[in-house]
Protein backbone atom coordinates (compact mmCIF):
# COMPACT_ATOMS: atom_id res chain seq x y z
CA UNK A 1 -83.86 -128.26 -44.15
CA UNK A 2 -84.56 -124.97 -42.54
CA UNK A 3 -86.38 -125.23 -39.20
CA UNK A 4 -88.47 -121.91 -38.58
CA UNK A 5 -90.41 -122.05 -35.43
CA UNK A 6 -93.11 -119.51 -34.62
CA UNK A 7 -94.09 -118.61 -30.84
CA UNK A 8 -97.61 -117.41 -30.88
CA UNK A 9 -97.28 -116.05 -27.42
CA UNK A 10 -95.52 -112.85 -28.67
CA UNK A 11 -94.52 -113.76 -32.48
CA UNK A 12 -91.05 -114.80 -31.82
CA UNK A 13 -89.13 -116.77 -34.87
CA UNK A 14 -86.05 -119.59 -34.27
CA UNK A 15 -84.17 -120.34 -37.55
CA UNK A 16 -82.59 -123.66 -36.73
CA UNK A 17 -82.74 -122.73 -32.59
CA UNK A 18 -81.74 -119.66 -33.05
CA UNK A 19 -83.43 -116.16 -32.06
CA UNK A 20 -84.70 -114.02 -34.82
CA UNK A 21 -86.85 -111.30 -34.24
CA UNK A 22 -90.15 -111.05 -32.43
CA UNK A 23 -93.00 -108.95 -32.43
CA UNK A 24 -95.24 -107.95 -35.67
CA UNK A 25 -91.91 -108.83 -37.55
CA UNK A 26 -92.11 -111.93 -36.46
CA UNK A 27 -96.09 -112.00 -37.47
CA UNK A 28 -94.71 -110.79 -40.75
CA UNK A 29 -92.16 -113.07 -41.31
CA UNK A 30 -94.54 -116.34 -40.20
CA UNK A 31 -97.42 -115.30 -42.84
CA UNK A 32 -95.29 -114.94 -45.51
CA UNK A 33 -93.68 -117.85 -45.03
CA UNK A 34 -96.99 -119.86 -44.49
CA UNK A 35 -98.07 -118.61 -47.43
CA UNK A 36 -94.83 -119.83 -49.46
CA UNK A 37 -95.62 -123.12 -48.29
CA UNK A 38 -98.98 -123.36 -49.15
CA UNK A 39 -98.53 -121.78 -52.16
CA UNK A 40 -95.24 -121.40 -53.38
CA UNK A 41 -96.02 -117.75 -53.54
CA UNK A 42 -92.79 -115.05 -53.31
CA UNK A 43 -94.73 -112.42 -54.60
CA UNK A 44 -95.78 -109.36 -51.75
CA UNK A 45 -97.02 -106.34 -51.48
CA UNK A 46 -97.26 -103.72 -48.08
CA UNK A 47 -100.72 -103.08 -49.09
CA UNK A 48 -101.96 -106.52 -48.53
CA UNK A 49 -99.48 -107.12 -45.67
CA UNK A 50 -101.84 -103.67 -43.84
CA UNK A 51 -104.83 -105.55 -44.39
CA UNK A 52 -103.90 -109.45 -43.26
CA UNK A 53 -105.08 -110.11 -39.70
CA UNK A 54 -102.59 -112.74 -39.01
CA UNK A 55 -100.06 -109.66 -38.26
CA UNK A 56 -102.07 -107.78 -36.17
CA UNK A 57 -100.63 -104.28 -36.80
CA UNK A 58 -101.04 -101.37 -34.74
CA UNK A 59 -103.98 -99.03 -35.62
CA UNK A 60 -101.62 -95.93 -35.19
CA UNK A 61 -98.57 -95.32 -37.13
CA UNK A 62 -97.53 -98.91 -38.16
CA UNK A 63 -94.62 -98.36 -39.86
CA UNK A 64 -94.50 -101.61 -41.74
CA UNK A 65 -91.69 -100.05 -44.04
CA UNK A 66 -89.38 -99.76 -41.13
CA UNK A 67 -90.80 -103.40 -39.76
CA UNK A 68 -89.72 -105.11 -43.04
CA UNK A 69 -86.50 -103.00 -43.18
CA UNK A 70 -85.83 -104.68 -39.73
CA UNK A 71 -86.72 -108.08 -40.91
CA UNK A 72 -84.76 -108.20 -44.12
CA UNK A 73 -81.57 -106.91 -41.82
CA UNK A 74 -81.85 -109.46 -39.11
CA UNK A 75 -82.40 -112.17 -41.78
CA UNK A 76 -79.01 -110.89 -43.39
CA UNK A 77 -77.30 -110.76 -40.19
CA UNK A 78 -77.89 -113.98 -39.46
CA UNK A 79 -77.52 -115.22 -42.72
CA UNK A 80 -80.26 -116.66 -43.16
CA UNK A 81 -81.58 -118.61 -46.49
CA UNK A 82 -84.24 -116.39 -46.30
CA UNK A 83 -84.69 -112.47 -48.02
CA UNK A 84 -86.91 -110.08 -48.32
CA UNK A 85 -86.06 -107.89 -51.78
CA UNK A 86 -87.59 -104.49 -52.74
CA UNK A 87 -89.03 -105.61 -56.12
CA UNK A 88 -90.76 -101.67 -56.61
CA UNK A 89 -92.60 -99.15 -54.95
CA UNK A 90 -94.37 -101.17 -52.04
CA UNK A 91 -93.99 -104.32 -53.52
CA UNK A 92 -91.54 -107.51 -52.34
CA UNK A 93 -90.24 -110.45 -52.70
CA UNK A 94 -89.71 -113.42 -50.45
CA UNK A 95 -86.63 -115.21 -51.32
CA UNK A 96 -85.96 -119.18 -49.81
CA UNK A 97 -82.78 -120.91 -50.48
CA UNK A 98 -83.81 -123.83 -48.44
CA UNK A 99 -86.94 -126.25 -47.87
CA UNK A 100 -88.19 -124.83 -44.59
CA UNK A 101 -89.91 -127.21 -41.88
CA UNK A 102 -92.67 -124.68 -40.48
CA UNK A 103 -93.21 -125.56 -36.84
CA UNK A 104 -95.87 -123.19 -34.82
CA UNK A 105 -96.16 -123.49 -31.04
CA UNK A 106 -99.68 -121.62 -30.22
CA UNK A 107 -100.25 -119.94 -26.93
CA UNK A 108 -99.73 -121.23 -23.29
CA UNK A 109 -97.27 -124.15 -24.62
């Protein structure tokens, strides 16, 4: 089982104890995977991403391309059971190889 432990204090993700990524990738990578396991659901699109407040973009030039770009490359680097595949024109999917244990630690802890 895949531990994935979110940091609410600034978004940071641990896969297994180990340092991901941070930031609104890290917002990115927690909803979608939330949303897997409520759901099952692999199924994305950037559109939808723009609008969910649990990511908190940027008002100004979010460049959520570039921010999933990142994400999919650390989660390769580190190679993770997790990927994020272009499935079209600003549509993904969320791939798990693993059953992931979510674990959230919220702010001040």
């Amino acid at each position: 089982m895949l531990e994935v432990r979110h940091y609410a204090e600034n978004d940071s993700i641990f896969l297994d104890g180990r340092y991901l990524i941070k930031g609104v990738a890290g917002a990115i990578l927690w909803a979608l995977l939330n949303d897997f396991a409520a759901s099952g659901r692999t199924a994305f699109s950037n559109r939808e991403l723009r609008l969910d407040p649990r990511i908190r973009l940027p008002d100004i030039s979010d460049n959520l391309e570039a921010r999933l770009i990142l994400l999919g490359r650390r989660l390769v680097e580190h190679q993770a059971p997790i990927r994020i595949d272009k499935t079209g024109r600003g549509c993904f999917e969320l791939r798990i190889e693993r059953p992931l244990a979510l674990l959230h630690t919220p702010h001040g802890v």
